[in-house]
C-alpha atoms as a PDB file:
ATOM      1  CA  UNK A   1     -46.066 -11.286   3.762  1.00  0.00           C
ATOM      2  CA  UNK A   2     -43.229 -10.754   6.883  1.00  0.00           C
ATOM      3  CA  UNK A   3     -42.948  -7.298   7.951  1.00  0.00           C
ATOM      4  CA  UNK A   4     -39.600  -7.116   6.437  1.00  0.00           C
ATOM      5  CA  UNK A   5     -40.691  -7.823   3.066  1.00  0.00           C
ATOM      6  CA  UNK A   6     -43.472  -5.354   3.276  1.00  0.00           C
ATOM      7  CA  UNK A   7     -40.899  -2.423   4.653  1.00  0.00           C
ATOM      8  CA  UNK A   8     -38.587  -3.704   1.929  1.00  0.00           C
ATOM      9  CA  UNK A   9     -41.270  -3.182  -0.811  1.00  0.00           C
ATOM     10  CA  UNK A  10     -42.475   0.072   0.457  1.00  0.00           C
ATOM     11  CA  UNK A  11     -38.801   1.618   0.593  1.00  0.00           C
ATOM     12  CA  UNK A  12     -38.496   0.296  -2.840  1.00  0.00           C
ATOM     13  CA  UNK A  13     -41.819   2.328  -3.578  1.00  0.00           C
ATOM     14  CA  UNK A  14     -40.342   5.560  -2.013  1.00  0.00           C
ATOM     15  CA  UNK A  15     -37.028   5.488  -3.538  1.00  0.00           C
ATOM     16  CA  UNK A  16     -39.201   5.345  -7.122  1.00  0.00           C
ATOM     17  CA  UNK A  17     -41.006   7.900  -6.206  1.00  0.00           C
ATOM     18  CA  UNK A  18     -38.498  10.563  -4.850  1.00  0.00           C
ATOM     19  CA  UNK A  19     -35.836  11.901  -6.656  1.00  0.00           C
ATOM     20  CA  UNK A  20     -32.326  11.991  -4.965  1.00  0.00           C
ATOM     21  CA  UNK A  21     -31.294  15.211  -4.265  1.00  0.00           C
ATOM     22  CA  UNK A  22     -28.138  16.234  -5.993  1.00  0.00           C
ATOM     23  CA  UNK A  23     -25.105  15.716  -4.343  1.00  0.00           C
ATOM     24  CA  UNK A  24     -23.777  17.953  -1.952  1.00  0.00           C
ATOM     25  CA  UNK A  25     -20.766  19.964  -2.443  1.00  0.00           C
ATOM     26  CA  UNK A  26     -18.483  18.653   0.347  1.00  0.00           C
ATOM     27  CA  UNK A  27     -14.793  19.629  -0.536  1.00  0.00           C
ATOM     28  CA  UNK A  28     -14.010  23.048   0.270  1.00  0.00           C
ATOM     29  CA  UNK A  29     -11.601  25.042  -1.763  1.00  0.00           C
ATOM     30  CA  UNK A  30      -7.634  24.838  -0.922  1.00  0.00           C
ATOM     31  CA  UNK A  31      -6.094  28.504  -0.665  1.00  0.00           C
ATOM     32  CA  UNK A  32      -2.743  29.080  -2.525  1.00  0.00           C
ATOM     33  CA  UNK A  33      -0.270  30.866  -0.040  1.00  0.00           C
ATOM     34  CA  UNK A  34       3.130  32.494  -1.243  1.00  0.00           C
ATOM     35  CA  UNK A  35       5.323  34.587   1.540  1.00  0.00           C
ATOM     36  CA  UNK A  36       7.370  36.768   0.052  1.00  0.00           C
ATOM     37  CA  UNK A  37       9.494  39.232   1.923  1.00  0.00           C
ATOM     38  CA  UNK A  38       7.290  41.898   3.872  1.00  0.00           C
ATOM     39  CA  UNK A  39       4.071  39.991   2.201  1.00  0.00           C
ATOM     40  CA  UNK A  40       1.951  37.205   1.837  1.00  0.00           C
ATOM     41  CA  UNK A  41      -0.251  36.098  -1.152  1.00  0.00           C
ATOM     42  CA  UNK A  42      -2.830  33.941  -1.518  1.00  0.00           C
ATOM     43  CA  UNK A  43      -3.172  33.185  -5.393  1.00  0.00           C
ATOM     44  CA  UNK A  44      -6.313  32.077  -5.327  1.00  0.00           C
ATOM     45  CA  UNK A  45      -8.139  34.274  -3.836  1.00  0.00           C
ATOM     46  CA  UNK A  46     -11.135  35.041  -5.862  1.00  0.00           C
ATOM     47  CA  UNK A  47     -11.409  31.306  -7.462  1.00  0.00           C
ATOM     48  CA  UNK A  48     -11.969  30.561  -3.494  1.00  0.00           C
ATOM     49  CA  UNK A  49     -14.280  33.582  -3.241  1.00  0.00           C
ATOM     50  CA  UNK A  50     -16.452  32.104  -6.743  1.00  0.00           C
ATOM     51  CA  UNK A  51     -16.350  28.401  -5.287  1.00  0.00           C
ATOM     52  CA  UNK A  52     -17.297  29.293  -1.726  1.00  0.00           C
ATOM     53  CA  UNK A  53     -20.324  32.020  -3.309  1.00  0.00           C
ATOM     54  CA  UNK A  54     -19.035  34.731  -1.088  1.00  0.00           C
ATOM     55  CA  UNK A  55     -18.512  38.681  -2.156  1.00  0.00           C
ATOM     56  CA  UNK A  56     -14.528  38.682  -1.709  1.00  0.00           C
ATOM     57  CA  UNK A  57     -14.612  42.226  -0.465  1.00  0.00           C
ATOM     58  CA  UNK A  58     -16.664  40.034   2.464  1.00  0.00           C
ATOM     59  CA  UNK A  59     -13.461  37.896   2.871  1.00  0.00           C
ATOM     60  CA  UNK A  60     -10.883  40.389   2.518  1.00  0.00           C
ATOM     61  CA  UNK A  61     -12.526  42.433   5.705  1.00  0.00           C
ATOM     62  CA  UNK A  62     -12.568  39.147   7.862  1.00  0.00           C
ATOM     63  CA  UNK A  63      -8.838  38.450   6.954  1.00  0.00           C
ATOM     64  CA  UNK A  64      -7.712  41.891   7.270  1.00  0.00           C
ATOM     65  CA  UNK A  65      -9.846  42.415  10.937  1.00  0.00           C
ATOM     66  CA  UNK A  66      -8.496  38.935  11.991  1.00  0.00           C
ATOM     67  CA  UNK A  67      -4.732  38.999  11.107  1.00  0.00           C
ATOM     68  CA  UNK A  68      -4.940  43.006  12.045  1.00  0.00           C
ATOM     69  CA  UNK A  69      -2.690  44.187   8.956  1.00  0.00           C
ATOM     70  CA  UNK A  70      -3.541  46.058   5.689  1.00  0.00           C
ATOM     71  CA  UNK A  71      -3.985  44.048   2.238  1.00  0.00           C
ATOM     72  CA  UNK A  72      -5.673  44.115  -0.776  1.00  0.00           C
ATOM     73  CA  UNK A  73      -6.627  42.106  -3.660  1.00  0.00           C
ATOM     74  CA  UNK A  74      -4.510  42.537  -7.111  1.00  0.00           C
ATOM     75  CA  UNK A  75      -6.184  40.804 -10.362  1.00  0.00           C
ATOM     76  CA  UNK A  76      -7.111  36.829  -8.604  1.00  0.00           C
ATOM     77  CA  UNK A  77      -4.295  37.254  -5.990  1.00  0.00           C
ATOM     78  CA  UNK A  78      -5.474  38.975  -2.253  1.00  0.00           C
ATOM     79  CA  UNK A  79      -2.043  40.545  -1.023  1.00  0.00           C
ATOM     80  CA  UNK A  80      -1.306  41.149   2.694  1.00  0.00           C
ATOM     81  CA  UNK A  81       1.196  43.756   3.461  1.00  0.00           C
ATOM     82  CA  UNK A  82       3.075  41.696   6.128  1.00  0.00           C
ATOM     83  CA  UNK A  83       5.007  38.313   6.271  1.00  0.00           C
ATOM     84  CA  UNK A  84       2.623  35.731   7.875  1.00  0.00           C
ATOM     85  CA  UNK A  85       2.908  32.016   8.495  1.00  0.00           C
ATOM     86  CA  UNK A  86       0.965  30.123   5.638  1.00  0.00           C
ATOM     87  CA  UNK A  87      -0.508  28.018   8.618  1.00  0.00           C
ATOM     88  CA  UNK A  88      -1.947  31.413  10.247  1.00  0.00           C
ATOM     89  CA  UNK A  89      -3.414  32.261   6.970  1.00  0.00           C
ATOM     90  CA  UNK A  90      -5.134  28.950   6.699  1.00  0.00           C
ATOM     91  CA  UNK A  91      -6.267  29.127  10.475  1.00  0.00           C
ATOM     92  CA  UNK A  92      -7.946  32.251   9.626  1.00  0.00           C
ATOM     93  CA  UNK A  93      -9.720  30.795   6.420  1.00  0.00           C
ATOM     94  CA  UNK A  94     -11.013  28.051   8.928  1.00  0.00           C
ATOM     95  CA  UNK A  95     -12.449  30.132  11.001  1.00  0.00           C
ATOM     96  CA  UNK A  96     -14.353  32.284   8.040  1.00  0.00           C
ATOM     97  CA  UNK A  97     -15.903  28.540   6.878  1.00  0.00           C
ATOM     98  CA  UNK A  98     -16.930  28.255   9.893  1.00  0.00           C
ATOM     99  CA  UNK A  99     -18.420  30.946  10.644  1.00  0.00           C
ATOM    100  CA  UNK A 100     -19.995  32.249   7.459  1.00  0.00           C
ATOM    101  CA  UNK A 101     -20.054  29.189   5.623  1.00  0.00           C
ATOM    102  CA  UNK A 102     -20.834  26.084   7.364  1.00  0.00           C
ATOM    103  CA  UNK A 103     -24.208  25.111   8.083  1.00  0.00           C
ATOM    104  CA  UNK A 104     -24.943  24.789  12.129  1.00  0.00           C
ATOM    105  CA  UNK A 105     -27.713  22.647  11.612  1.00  0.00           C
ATOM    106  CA  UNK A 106     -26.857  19.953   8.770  1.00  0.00           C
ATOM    107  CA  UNK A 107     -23.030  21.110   8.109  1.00  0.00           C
ATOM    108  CA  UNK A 108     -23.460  21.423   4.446  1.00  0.00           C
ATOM    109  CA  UNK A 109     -21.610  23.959   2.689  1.00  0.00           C
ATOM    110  CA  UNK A 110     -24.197  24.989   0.024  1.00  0.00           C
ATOM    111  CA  UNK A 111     -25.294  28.034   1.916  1.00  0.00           C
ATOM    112  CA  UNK A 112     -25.433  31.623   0.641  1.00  0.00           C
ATOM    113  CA  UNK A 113     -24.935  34.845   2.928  1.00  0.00           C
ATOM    114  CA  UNK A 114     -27.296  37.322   2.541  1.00  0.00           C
ATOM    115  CA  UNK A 115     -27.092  40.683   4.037  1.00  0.00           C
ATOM    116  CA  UNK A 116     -30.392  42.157   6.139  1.00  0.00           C
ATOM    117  CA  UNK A 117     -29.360  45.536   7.194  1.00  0.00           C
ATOM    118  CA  UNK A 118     -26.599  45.229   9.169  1.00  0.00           C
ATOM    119  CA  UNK A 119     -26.955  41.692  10.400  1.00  0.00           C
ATOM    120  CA  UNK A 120     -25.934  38.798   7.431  1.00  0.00           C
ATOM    121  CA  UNK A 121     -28.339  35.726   7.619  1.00  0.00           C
ATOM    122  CA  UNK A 122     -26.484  32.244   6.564  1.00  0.00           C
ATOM    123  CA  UNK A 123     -29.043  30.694   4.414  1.00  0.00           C
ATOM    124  CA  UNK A 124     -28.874  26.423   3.647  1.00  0.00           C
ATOM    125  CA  UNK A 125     -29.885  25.821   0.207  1.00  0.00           C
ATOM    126  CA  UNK A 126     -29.518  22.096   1.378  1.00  0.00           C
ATOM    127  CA  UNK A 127     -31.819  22.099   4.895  1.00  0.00           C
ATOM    128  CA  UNK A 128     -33.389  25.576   4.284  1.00  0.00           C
ATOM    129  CA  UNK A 129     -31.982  26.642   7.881  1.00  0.00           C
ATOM    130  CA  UNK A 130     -31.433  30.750   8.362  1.00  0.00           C
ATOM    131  CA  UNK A 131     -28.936  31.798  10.940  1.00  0.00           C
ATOM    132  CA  UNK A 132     -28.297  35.510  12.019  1.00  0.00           C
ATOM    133  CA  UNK A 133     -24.540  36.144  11.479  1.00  0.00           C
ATOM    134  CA  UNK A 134     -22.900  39.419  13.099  1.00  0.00           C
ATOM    135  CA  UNK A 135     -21.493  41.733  10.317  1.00  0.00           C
ATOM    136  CA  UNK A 136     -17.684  42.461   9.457  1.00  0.00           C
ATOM    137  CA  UNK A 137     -16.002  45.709   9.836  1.00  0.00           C
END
């Protein structure tokens, strides 16, 4: 038997052995943005919050800190109490995925936050990683 025949037959073996893991989530949430005059509303708000597995009041503190401007949520919508560019919005929202959502080590984005005090830890539920993340507010 050829070496290549034996590897092939072995990785045969493995794959019968070991389950697949289930697949990753890998498409992150789209935010609904409305302007309105003196406002902006994103419609979705806590769908994005359920999908993502992140405490909204979390969110709402990173978009209020990084746009500098009072809001708050009203039933699913989060309101912010100043006209801003939808493309700002979703800038912002990129930069909260990556902070507090993305994995650093295997950029999966099945990871949970869980708070230690004052200091969050970003915990992979796909590669088991735990990063330190700096608290909000």
């Amino acid at each position: 038997m050829d070496q290549d025949s034996l590897y092939r037959k072995l990785l045969d073996r493995a794959y019968s052995v070991i389950t697949p893991r289930a697949q990753q989530r890998s498409e992150l949430p789209r935010l609904v943005i409305e302007t309105a005059p003196k406002r902006t509303i994103i419609r979705n708000f806590l769908d994005v919050a359920s999908r993502l597995r992140r405490d909204p009041s979390h969110m709402v503190r990173f978009f209020l800190k990084e746009m500098a401007v009072p809001g708050a949520i009203e039933g699913n919508s989060f309101v912010i109490y100043a006209e801003r560019n939808p493309r700002t919005v979703e800038l912002v929202y990129e930069r909260y995925i990556k902070f507090y959502v993305v994995c650093p080590v295997c950029n999966s984005i099945d990871t949970e936050l869980i708070k230690e005090g004052r200091i969050y830890i970003l915990h992979c539920t796909a590669c088991g990683a735990n990063t330190p993340r700096k608290g909000v507010g």
